[in-house]
C-alpha atoms as a PDB file:
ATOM      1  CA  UNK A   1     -26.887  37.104 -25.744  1.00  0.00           C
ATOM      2  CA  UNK A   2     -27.498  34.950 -29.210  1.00  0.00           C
ATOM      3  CA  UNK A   3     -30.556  33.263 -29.712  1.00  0.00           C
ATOM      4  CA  UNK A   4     -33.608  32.716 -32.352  1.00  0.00           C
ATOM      5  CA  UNK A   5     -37.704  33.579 -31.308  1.00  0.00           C
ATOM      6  CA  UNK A   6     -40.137  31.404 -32.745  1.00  0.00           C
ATOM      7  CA  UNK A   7     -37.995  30.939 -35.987  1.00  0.00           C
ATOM      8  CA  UNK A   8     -38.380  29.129 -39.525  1.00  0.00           C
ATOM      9  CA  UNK A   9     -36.442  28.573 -42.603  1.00  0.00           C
ATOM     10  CA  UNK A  10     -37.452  27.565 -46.076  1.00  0.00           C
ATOM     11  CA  UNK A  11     -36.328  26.689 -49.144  1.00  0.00           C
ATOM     12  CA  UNK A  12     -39.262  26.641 -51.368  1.00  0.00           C
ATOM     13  CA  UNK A  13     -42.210  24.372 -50.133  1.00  0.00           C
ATOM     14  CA  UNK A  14     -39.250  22.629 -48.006  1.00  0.00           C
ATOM     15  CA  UNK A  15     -39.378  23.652 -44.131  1.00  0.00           C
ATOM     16  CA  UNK A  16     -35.622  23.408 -42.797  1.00  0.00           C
ATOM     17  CA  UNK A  17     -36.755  24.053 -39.330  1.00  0.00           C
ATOM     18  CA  UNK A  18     -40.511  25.736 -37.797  1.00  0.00           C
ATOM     19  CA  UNK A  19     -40.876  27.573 -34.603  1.00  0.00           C
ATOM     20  CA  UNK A  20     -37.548  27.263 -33.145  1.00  0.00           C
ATOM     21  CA  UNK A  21     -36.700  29.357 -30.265  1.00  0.00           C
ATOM     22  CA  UNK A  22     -33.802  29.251 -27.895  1.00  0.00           C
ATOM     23  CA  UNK A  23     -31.246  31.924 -26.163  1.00  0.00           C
ATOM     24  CA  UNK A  24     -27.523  31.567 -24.778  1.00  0.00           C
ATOM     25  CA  UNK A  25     -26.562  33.964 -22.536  1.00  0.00           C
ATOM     26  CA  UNK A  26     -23.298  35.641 -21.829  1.00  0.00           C
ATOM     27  CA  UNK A  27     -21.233  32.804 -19.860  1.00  0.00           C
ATOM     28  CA  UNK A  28     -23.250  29.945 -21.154  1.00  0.00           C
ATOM     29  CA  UNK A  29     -21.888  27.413 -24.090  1.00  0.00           C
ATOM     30  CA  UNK A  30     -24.823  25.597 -26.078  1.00  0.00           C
ATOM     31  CA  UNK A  31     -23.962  22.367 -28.679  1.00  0.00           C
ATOM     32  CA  UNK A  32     -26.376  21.922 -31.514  1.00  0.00           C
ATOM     33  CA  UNK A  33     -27.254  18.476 -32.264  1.00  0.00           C
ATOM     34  CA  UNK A  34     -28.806  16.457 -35.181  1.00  0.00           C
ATOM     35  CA  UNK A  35     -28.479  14.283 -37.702  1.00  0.00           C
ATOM     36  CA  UNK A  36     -27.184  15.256 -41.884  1.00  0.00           C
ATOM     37  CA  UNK A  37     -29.231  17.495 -43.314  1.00  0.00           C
ATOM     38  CA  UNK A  38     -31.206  18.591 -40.462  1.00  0.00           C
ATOM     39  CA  UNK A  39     -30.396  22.017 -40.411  1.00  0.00           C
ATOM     40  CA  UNK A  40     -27.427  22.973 -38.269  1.00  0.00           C
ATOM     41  CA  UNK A  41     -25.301  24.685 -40.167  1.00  0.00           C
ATOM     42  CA  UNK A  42     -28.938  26.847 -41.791  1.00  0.00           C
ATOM     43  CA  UNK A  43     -29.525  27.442 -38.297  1.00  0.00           C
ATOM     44  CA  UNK A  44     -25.948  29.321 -37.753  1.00  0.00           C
ATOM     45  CA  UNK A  45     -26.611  31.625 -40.805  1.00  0.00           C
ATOM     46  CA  UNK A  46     -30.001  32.154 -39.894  1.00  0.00           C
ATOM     47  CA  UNK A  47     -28.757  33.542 -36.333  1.00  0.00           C
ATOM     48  CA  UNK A  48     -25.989  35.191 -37.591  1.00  0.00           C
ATOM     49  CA  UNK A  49     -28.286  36.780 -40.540  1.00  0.00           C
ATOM     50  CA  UNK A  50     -26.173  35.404 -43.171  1.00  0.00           C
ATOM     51  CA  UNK A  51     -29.882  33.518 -43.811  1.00  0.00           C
ATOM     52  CA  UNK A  52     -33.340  35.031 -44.121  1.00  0.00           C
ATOM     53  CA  UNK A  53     -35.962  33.901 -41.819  1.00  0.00           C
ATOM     54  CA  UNK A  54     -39.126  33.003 -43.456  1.00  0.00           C
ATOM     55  CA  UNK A  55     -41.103  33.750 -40.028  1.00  0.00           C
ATOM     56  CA  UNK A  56     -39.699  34.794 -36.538  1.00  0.00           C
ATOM     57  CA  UNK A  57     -37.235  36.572 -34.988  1.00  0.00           C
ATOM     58  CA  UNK A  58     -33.025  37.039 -34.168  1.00  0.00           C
ATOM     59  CA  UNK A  59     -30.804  38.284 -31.803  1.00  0.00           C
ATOM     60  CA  UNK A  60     -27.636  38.825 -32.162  1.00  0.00           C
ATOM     61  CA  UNK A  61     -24.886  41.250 -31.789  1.00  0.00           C
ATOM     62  CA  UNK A  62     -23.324  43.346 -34.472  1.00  0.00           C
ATOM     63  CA  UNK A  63     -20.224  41.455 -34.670  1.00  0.00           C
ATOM     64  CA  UNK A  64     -20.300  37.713 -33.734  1.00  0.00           C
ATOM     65  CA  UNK A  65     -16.776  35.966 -33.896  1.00  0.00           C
ATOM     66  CA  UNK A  66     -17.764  33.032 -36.266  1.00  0.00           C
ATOM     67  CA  UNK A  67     -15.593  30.318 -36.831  1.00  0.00           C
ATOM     68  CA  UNK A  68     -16.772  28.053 -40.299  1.00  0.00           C
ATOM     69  CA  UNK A  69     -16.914  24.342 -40.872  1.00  0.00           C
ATOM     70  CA  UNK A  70     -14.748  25.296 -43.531  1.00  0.00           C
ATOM     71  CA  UNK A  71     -11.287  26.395 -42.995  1.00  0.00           C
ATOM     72  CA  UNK A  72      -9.485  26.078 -46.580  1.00  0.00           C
ATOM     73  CA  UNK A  73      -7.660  29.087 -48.623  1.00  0.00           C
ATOM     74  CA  UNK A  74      -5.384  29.587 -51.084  1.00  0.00           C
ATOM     75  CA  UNK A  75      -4.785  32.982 -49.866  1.00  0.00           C
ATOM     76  CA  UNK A  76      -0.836  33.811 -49.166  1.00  0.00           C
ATOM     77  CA  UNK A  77      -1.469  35.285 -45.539  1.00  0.00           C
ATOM     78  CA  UNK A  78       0.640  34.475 -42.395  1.00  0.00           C
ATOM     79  CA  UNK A  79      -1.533  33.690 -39.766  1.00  0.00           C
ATOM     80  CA  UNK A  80      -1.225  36.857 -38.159  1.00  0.00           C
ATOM     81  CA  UNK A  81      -2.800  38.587 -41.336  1.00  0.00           C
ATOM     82  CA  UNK A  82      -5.720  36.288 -41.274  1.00  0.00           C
ATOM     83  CA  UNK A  83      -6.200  36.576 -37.457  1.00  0.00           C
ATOM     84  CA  UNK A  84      -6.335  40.409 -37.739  1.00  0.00           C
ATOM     85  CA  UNK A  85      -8.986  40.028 -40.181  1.00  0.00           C
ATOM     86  CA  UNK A  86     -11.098  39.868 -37.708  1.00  0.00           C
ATOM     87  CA  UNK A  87     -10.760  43.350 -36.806  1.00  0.00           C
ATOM     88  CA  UNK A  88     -11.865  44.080 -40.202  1.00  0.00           C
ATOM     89  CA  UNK A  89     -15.436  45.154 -39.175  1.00  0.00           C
ATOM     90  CA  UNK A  90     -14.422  48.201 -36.947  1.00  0.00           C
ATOM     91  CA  UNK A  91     -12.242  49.408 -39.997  1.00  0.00           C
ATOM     92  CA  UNK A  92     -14.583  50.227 -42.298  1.00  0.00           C
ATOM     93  CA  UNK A  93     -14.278  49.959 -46.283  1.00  0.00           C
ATOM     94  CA  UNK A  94     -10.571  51.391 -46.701  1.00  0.00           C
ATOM     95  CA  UNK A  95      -9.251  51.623 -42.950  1.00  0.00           C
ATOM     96  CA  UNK A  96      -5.951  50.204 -42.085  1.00  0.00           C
ATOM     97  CA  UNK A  97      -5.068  47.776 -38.779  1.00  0.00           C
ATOM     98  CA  UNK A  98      -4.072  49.976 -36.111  1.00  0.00           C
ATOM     99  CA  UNK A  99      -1.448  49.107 -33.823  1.00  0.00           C
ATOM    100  CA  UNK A 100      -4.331  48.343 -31.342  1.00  0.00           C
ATOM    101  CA  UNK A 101      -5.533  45.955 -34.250  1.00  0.00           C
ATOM    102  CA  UNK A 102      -2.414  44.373 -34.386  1.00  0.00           C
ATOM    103  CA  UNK A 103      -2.279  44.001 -30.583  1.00  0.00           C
ATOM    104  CA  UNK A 104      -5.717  42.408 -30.078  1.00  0.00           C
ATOM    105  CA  UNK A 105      -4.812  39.872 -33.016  1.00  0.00           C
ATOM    106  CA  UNK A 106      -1.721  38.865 -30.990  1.00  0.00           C
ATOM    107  CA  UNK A 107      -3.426  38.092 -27.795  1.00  0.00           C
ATOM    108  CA  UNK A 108      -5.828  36.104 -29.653  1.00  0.00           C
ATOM    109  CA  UNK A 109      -2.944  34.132 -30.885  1.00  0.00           C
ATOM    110  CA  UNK A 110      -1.722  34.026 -27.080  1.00  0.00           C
ATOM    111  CA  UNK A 111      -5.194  33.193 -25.957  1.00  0.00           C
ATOM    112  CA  UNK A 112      -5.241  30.019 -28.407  1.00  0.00           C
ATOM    113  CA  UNK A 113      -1.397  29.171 -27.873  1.00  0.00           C
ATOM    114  CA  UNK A 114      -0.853  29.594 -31.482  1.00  0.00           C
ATOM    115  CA  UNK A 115       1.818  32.084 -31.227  1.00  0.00           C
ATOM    116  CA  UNK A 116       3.940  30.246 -33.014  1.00  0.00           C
ATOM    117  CA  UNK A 117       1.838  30.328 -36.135  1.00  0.00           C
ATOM    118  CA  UNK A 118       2.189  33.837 -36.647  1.00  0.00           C
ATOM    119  CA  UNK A 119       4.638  34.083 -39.358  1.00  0.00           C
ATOM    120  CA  UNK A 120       3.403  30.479 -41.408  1.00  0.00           C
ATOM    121  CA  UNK A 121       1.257  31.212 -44.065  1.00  0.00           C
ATOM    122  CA  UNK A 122      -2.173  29.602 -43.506  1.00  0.00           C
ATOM    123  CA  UNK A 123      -1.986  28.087 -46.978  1.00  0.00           C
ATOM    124  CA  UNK A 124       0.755  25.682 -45.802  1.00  0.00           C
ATOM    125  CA  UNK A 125      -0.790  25.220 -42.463  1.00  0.00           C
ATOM    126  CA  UNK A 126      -2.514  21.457 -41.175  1.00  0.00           C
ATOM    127  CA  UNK A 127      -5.928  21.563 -40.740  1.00  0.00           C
ATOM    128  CA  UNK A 128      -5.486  21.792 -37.212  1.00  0.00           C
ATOM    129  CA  UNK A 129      -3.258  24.669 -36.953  1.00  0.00           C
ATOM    130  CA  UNK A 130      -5.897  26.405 -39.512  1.00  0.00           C
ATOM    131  CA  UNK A 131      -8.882  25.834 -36.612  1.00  0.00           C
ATOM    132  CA  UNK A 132      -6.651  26.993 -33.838  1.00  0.00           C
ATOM    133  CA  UNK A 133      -5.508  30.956 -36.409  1.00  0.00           C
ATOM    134  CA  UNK A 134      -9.560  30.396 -37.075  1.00  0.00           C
ATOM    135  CA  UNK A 135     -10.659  30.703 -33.242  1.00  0.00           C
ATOM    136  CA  UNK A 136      -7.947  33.219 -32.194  1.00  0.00           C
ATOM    137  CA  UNK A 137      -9.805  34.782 -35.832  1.00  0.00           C
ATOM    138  CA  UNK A 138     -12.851  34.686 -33.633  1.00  0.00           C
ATOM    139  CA  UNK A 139     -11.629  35.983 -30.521  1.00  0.00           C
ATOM    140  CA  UNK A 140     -10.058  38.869 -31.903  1.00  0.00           C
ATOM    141  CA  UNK A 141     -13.171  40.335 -33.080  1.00  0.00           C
ATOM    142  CA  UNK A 142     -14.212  41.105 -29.217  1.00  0.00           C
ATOM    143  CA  UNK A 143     -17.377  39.810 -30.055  1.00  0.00           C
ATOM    144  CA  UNK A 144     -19.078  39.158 -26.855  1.00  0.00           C
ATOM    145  CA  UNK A 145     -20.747  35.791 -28.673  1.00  0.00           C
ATOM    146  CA  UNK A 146     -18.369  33.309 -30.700  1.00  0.00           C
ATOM    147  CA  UNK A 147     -20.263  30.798 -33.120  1.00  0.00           C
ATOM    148  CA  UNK A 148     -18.564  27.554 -34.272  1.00  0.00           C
ATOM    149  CA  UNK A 149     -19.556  25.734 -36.926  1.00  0.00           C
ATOM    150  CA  UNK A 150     -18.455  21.789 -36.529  1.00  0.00           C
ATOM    151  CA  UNK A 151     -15.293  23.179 -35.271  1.00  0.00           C
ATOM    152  CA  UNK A 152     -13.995  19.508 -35.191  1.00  0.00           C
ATOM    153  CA  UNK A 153     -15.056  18.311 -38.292  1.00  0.00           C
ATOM    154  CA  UNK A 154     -12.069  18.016 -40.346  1.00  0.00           C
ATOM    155  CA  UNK A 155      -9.126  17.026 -37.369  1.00  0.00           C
ATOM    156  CA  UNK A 156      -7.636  14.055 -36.080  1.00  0.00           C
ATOM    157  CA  UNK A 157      -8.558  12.385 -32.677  1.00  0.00           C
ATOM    158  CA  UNK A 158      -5.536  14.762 -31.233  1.00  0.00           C
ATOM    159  CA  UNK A 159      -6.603  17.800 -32.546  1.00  0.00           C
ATOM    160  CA  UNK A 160     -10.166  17.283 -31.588  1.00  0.00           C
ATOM    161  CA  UNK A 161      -9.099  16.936 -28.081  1.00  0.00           C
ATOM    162  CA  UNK A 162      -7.155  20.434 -28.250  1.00  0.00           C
ATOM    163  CA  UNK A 163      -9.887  21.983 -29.696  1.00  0.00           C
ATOM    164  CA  UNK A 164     -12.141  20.987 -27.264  1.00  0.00           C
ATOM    165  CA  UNK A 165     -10.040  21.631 -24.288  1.00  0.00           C
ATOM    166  CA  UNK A 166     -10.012  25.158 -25.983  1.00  0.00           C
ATOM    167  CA  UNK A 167     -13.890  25.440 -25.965  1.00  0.00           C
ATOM    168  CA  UNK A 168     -13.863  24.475 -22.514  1.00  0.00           C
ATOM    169  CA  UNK A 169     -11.471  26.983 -21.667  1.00  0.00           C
ATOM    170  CA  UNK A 170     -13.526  29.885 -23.194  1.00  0.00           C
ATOM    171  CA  UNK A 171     -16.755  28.421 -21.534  1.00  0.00           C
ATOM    172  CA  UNK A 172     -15.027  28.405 -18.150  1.00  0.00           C
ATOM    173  CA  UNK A 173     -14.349  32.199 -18.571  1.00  0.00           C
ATOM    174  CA  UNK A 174     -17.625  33.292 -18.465  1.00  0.00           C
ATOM    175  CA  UNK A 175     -17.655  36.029 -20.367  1.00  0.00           C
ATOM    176  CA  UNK A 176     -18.710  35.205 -23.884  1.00  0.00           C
ATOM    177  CA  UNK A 177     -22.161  33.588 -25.072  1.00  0.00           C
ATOM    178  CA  UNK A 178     -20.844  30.038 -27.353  1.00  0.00           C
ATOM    179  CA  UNK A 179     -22.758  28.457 -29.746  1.00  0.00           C
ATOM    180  CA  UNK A 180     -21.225  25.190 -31.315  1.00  0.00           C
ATOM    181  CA  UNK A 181     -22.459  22.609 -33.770  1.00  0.00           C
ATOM    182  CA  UNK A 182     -21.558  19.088 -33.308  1.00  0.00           C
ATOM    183  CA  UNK A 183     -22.228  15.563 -34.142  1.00  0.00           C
ATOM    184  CA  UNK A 184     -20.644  13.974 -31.498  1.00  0.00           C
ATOM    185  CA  UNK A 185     -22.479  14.284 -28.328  1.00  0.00           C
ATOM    186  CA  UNK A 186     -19.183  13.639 -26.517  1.00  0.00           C
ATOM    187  CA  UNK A 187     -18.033  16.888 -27.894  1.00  0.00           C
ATOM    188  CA  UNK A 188     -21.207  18.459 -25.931  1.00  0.00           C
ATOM    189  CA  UNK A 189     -20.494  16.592 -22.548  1.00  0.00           C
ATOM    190  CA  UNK A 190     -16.969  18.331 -22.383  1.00  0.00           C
ATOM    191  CA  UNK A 191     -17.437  21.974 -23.559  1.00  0.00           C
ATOM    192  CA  UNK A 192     -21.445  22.782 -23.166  1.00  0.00           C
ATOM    193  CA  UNK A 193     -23.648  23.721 -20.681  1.00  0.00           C
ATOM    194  CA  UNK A 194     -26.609  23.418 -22.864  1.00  0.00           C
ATOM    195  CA  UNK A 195     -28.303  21.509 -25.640  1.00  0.00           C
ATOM    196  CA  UNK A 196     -30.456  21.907 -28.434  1.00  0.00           C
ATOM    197  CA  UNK A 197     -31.257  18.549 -30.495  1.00  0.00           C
ATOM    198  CA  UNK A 198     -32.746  19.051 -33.840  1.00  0.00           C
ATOM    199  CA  UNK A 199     -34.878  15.571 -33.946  1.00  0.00           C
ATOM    200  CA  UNK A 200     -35.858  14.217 -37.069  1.00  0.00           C
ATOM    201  CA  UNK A 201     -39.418  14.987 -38.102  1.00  0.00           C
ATOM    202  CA  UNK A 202     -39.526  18.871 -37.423  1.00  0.00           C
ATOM    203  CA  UNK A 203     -39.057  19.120 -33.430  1.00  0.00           C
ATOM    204  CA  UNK A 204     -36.528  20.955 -31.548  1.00  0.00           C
ATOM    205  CA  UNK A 205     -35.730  19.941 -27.963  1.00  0.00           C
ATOM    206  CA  UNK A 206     -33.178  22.161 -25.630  1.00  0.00           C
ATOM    207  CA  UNK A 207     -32.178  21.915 -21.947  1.00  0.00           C
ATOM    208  CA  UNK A 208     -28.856  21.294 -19.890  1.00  0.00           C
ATOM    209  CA  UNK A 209     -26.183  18.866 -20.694  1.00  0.00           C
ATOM    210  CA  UNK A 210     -27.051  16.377 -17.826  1.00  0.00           C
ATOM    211  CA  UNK A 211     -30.318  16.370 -18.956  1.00  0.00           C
ATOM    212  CA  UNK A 212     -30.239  16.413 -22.910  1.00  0.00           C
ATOM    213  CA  UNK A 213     -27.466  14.064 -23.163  1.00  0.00           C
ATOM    214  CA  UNK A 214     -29.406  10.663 -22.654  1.00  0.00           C
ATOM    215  CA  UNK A 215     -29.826   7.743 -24.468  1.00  0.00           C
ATOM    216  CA  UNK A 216     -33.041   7.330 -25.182  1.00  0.00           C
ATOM    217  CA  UNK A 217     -33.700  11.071 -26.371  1.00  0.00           C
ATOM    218  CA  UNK A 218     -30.013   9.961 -28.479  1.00  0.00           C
ATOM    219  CA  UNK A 219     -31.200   7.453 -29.651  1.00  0.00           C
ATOM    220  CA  UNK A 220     -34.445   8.926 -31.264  1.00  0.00           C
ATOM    221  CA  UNK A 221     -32.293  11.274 -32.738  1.00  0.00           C
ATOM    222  CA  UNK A 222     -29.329   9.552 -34.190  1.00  0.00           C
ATOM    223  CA  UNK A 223     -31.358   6.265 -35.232  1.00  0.00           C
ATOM    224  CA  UNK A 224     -29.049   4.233 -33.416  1.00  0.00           C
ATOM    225  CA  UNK A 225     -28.921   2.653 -29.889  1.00  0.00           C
ATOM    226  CA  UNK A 226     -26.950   4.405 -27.384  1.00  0.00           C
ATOM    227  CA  UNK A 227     -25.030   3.462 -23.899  1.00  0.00           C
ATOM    228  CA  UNK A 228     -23.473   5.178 -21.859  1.00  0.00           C
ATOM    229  CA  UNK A 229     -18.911   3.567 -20.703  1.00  0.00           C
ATOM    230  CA  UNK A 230     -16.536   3.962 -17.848  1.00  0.00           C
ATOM    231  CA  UNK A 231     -13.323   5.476 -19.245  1.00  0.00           C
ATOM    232  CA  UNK A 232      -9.972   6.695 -18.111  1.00  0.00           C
ATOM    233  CA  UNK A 233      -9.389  10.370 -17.631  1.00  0.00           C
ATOM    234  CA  UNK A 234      -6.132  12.177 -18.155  1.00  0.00           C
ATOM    235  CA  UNK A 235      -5.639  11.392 -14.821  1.00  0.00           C
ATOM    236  CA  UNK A 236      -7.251   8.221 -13.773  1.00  0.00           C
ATOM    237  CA  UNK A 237     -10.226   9.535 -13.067  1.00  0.00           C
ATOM    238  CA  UNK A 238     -13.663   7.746 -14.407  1.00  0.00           C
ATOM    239  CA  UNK A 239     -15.331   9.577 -16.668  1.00  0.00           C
ATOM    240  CA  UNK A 240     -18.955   8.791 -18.538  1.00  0.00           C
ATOM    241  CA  UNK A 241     -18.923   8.444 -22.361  1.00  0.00           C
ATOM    242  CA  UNK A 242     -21.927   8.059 -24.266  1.00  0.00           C
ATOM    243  CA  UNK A 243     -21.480   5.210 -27.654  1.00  0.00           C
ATOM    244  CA  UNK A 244     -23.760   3.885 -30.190  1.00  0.00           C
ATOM    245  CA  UNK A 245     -23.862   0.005 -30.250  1.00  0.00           C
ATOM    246  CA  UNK A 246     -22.055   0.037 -33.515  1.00  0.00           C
ATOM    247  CA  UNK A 247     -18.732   0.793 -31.235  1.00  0.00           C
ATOM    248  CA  UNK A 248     -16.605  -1.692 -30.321  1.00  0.00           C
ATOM    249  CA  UNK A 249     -15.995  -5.807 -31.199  1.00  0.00           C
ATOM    250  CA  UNK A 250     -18.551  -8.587 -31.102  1.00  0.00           C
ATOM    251  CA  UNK A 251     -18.926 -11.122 -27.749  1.00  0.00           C
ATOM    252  CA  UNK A 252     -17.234 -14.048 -28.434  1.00  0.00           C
ATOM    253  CA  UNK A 253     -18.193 -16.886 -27.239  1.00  0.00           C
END
């Protein structure tokens, strides 16, 4: 279980965020929404105690499997070396991978399907094949609780897509607690159970995907009229997307 307790953040005489409180469970995926500059990414650091709390409470566990908004380095690792990095925390200062080390960071690259990363260096890699070493990064930790931050942020419309399908897959296992920040609500619909939206003005509102993903309460958040549109699954089903009115052409006439 992850989750803040009547939590606030400040940066001088500037409130980020007052009285927030919210838990995901082991087998639940929450998406964080709200607009630039609301908080989001404060929020992560705060909950993973990277950030102090000026009031309130967090709960987390030791080691969370955290995934950044941002993937870049210059460092000459193969992707292998920067997936067992995540094992780093049960080494200690100047412990060695193991060969159990080294076999946890390869199923994380067989749990991703990024095998055949293991030998690039992550210097030369796309930013999409950087995400995918990042999350089998996370996953090798064994952290019962992985924490993405924008995990789409930076990819193409195809990579997006395999990213998500990913964070789908991990929520359908059931057996890690997945916090995600977003600002597509689209990205929420396919890989969360949950929803917290950081609305503008200071108020937090959480509940389930079917309930939190709305127009109206969209709407209020983003700014921006919402709708939801029919459109073609993978394979030909009808799915529900949810657009602002900005999308699209104009009528003609």
């Amino acid at each position: 279980m992850i989750g803040l307790e009547n939590a606030s953040v400040s940066f001088g005489s500037r409130t980020l965020f007052s009285g927030v409180s919210f838990t995901v469970s082991v087998g639940r995926s929450m998406a964080i929404l709200g607009p630039n500059g609301r908080g989001k990414t404060t929020l992560l650091r705060a909950l993973l105690g990277f950030q102090p709390l000026a009031k309130g409470s967090r709960q987390a566990p030791r080691v969370a499997g955290y995934v950044p908004q941002h993937g870049a380095s210059q460092a000459k690792l193969t992707g292998l070396e920067v997936v067992i990095m995540g094992r780093a925390a049960r080494l200690g200062l100047f412990g060695q991978p193991s060969a159990e080390d080294r076999a946890a960071a390869e199923q994380a690259l067989v749990e991703v399907g990024a095998c055949h990363l293991a030998e690039l260096r992550y210097d030369r890699m796309s930013g999409g094949q950087r995400q995918m070493i990042l999350i089998a990064r996370a996953l090798a930790t064994g952290s019962p609780t992985l924490v993405f931050d924008e995990p789409t942020s930076a990819l193409d419309l195809g990579n997006q897509a395999r990213t998500l399908q990913l964070l789908n897959a991990l929520r359908l296992r059931r057996d890690k607690a997945i916090l995600f920040t977003t600002h597509d609500p689209n990205h929420a619909l396919a890989a969360a159970d949950d929803v917290l939206m950081m609305m503008p003005g200071g108020r937090e509102i959480h509940g389930p995907v079917a309930e939190m993903i709305d127009p109206d309460k969209l709407s209020e958040l983003y700014g921006v009229a919402m709708s939801w549109v029919g459109v073609s699954g993978p394979t030909g089903e009808t799915r529900r997307a949810i657009v602002p009115a900005f999308s699209g052409i104009e009528a003609v006439a």
